[in-house]
Protein backbone atom coordinates (compact mmCIF):
# COMPACT_ATOMS: atom_id res chain seq x y z
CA UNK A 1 -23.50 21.39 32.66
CA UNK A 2 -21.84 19.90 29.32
CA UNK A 3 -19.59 17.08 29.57
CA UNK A 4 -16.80 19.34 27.92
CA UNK A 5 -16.80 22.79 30.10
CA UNK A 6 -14.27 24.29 27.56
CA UNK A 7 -12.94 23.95 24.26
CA UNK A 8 -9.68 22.35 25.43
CA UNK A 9 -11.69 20.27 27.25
CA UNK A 10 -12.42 18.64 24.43
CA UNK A 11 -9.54 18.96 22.47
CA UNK A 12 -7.70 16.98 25.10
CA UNK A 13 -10.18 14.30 25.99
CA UNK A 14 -9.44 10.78 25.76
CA UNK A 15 -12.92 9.85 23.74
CA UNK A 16 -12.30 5.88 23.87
CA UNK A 17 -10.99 5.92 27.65
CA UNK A 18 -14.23 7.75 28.16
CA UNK A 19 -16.28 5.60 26.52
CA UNK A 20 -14.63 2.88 27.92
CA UNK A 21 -15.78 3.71 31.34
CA UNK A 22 -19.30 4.72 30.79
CA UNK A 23 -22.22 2.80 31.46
CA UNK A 24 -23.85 3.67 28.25
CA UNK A 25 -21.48 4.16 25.60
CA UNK A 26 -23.90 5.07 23.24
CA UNK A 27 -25.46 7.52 24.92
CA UNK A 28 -22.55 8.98 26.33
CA UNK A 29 -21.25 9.36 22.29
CA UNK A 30 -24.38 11.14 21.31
CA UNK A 31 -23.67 13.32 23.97
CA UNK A 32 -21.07 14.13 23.23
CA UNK A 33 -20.96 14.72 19.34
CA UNK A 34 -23.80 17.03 19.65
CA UNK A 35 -21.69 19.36 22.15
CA UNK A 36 -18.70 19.11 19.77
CA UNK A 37 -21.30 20.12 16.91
CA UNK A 38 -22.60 22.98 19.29
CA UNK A 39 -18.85 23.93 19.98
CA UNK A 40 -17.87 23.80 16.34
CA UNK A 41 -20.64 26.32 15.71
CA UNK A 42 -19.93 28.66 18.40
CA UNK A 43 -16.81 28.65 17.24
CA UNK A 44 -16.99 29.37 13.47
CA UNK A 45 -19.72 32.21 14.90
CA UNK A 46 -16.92 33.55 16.82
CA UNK A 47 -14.42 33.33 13.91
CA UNK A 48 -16.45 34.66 11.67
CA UNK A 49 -17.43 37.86 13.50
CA UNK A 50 -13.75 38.71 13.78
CA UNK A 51 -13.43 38.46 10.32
CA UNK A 52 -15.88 40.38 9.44
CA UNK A 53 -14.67 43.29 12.27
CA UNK A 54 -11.03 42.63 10.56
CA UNK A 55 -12.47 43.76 7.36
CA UNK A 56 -13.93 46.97 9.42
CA UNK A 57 -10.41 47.46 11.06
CA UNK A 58 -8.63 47.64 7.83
CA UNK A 59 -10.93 49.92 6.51
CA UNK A 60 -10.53 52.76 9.12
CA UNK A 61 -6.83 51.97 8.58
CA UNK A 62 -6.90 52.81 5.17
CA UNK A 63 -8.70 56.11 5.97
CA UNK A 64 -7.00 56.83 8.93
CA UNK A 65 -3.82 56.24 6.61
CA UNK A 66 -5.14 58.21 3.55
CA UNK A 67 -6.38 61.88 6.02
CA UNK A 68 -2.26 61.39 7.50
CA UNK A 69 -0.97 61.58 4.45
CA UNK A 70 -3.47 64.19 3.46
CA UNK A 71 -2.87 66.03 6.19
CA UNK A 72 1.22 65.90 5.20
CA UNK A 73 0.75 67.76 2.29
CA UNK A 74 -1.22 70.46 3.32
CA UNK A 75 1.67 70.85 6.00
CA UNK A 76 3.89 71.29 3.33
CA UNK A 77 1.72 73.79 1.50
CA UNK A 78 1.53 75.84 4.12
CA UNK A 79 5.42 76.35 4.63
CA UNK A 80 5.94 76.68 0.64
CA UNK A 81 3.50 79.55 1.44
CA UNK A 82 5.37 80.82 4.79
CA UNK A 83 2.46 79.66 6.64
CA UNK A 84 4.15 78.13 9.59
CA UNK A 85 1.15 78.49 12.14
CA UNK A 86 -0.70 76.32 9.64
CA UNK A 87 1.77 73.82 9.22
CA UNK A 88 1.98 72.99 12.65
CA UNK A 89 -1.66 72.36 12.61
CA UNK A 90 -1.57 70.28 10.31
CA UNK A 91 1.21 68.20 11.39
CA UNK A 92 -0.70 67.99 14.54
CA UNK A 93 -3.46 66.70 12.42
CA UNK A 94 -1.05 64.44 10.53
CA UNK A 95 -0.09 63.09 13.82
CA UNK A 96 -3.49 62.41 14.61
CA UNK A 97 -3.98 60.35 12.09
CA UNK A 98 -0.80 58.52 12.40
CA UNK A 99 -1.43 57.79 16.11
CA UNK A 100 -4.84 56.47 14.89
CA UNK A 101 -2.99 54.36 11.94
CA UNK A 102 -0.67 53.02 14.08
CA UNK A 103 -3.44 51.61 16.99
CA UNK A 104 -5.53 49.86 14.05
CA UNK A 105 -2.47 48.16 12.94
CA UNK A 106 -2.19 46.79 15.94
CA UNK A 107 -5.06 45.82 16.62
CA UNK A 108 -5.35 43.87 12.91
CA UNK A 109 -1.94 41.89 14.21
CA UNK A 110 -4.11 40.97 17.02
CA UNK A 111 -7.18 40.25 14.93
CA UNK A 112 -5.13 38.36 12.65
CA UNK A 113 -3.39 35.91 15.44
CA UNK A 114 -6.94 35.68 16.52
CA UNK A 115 -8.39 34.43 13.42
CA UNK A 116 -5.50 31.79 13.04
CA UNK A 117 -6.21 30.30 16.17
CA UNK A 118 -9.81 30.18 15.90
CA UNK A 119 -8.91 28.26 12.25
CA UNK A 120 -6.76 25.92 13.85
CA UNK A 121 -9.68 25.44 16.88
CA UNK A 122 -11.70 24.46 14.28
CA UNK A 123 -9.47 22.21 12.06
CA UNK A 124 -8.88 20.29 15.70
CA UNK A 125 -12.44 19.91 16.72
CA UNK A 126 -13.39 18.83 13.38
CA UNK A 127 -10.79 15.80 13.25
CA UNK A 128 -11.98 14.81 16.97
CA UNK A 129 -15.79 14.95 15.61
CA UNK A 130 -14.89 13.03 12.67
CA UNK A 131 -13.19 10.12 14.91
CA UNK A 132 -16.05 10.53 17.43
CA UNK A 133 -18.93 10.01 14.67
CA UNK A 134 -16.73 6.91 13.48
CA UNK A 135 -16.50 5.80 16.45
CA UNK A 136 -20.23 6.11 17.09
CA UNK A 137 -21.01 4.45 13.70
CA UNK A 138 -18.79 0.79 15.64
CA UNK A 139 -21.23 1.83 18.68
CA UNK A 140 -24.53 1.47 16.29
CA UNK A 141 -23.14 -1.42 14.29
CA UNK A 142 -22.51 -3.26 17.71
CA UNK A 143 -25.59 -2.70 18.96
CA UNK A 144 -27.16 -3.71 16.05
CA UNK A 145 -25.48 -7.04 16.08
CA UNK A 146 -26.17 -7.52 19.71
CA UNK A 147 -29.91 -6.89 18.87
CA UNK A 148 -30.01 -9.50 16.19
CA UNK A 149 -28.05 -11.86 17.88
CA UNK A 150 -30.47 -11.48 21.51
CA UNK A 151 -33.78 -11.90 19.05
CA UNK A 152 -32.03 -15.18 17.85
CA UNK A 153 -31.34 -16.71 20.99
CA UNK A 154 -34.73 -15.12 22.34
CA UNK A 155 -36.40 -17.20 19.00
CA UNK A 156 -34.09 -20.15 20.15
CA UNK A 157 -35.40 -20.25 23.86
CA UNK A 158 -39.19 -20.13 22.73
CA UNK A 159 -38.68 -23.36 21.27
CA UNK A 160 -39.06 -25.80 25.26
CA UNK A 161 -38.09 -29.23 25.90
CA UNK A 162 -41.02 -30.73 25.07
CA UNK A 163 -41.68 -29.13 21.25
CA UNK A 164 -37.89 -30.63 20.48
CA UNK A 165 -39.26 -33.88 22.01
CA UNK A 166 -42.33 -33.48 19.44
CA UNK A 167 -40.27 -32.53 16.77
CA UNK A 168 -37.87 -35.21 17.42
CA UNK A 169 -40.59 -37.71 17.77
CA UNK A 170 -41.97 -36.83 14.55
CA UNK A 171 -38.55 -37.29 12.91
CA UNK A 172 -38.09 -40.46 14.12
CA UNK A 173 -41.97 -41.72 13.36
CA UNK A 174 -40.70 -40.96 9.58
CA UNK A 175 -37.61 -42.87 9.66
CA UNK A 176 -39.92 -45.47 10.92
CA UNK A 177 -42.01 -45.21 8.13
CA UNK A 178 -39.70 -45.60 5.80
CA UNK A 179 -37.89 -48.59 7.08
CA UNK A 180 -41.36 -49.99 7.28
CA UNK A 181 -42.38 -48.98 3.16
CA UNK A 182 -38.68 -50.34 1.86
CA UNK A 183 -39.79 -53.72 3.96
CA UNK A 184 -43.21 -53.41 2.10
CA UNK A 185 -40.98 -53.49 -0.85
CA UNK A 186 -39.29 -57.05 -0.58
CA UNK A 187 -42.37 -58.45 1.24
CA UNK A 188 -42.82 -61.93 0.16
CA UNK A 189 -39.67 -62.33 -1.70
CA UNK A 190 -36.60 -64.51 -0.74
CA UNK A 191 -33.11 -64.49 -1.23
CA UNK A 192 -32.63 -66.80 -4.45
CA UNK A 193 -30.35 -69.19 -2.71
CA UNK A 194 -33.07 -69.74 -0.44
CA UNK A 195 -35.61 -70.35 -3.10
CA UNK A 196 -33.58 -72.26 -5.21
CA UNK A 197 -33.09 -74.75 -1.95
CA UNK A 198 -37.24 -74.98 -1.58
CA UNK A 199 -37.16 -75.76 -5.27
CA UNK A 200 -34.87 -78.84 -4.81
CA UNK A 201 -36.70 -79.65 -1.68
CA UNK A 202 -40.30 -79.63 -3.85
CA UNK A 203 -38.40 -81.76 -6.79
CA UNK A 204 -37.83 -84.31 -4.37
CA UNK A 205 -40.94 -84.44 -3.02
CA UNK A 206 -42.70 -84.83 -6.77
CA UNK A 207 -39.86 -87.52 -7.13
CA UNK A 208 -40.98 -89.27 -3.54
CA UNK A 209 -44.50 -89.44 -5.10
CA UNK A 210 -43.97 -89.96 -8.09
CA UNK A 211 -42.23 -93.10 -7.10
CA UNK A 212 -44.74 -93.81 -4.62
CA UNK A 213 -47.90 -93.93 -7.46
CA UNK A 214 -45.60 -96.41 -9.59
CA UNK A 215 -45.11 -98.75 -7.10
CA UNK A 216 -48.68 -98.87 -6.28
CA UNK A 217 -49.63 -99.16 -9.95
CA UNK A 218 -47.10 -102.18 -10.28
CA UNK A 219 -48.52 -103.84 -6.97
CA UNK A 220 -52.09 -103.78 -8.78
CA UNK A 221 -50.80 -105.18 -12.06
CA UNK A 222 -49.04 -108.20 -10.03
CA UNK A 223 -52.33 -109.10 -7.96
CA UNK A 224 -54.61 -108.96 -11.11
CA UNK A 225 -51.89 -111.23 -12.65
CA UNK A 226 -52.22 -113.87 -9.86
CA UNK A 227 -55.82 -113.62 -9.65
């Protein structure tokens, strides 16, 4: 059984309630666009077969029509000519024809309320199709996202505790490194404050010695001066 057991079925269904409710709104819109499709079909089938039996209708109107009228003027004939017998035959005939005239007629009003309805069927289903395919196009756009957005967390799981460790370890063995190279860099090298200190401390020292070599060279003078 279809989800939509007649045409006003569907017509007065409440797509996004139903869809709301379902397990599987996807499938449940695929479903049921293809029986609106298959509906819409039917229906146009349906519409145009009594169009085309319209078309047949007013056809043995017209002749049915055309043989009454016909059949009117030989019933006149035939009294200009003081045929009475024969005019009554042919009015009979005549009234035939009318009787036949007057059942096609009706039968084209029918036809014709027919075919309106069947046009308005089809202008309704094809606005609920329409929002049903849009609304399947959010369904497929949805999923899509959902897809993506599972593979990323999926890709975002594979990575355990212990790669980020290893990762993280690796980060900070750079850092490391390059703390270590900038230290590389003023290796050696003091502040100049600090050297200029050591440089007054050395100047004294020279001074110190200095000082110490004269007074020995003085002290040898003074002996070799006594002696």
């Amino acid at each position: 059984m279809g989800i939509f057991t007649r045409f006003r079925d569907i017509i007065s269904s409440n797509i996004n309630a139903m869809l709301d409710r379902a397990e599987d709104p996807e499938k449940l819109i695929n479903l049921m666009i293809r029986e609106m499709e298959d509906t819409l079909v039917e229906i146009k089938a349906s519409c145009a077969g009594l169009m085309a039996n319209t078309k047949k209708v007013q056809r043995h109107l017209d002749e049915a029509e055309s043989r009454a009228g016909r059949w009117g003027e030989k019933a006149a004939l035939a009294v200009s000519k003081g045929r009475d017998d024969l005019a009554r035959e042919a009015l009979l005939e005549k009234r035939r024809y009318s009787d036949r005239a007057h059942t096609f007629e009706r039968e084209l009003t029918e036809h014709g309320a027919l075919v309106e309805q069947y046009q308005e069927d089809i202008r309704q289903l094809e606005d609920k199709l329409r929002a049903a395919r849009e609304r399947q196009r959010i369904l497929v756009q949805r999923h899509i996202h959902a897809e993506k957005k599972r593979r990323a967390q999926e890709e975002i799981r594979r990575m355990d505790a212990s790669e980020a460790v290893l990762k993280f370890e690796d980060f900070e063995n750079r850092i490391e490194r390059m703390e270590a190279e900038a230290d590389m860099v003023n290796f050696g090298r003091k502040p100049d404050l600090e050297v200029e200190f050591e440089e007054l401390l050395v100047d004294e020292d020279i001074e110190k010695e200095l000082h110490m070599l004269k007074s020995s060279l003085k002290r040898v003078e003074e002996q070799k001066s006594e002696s």
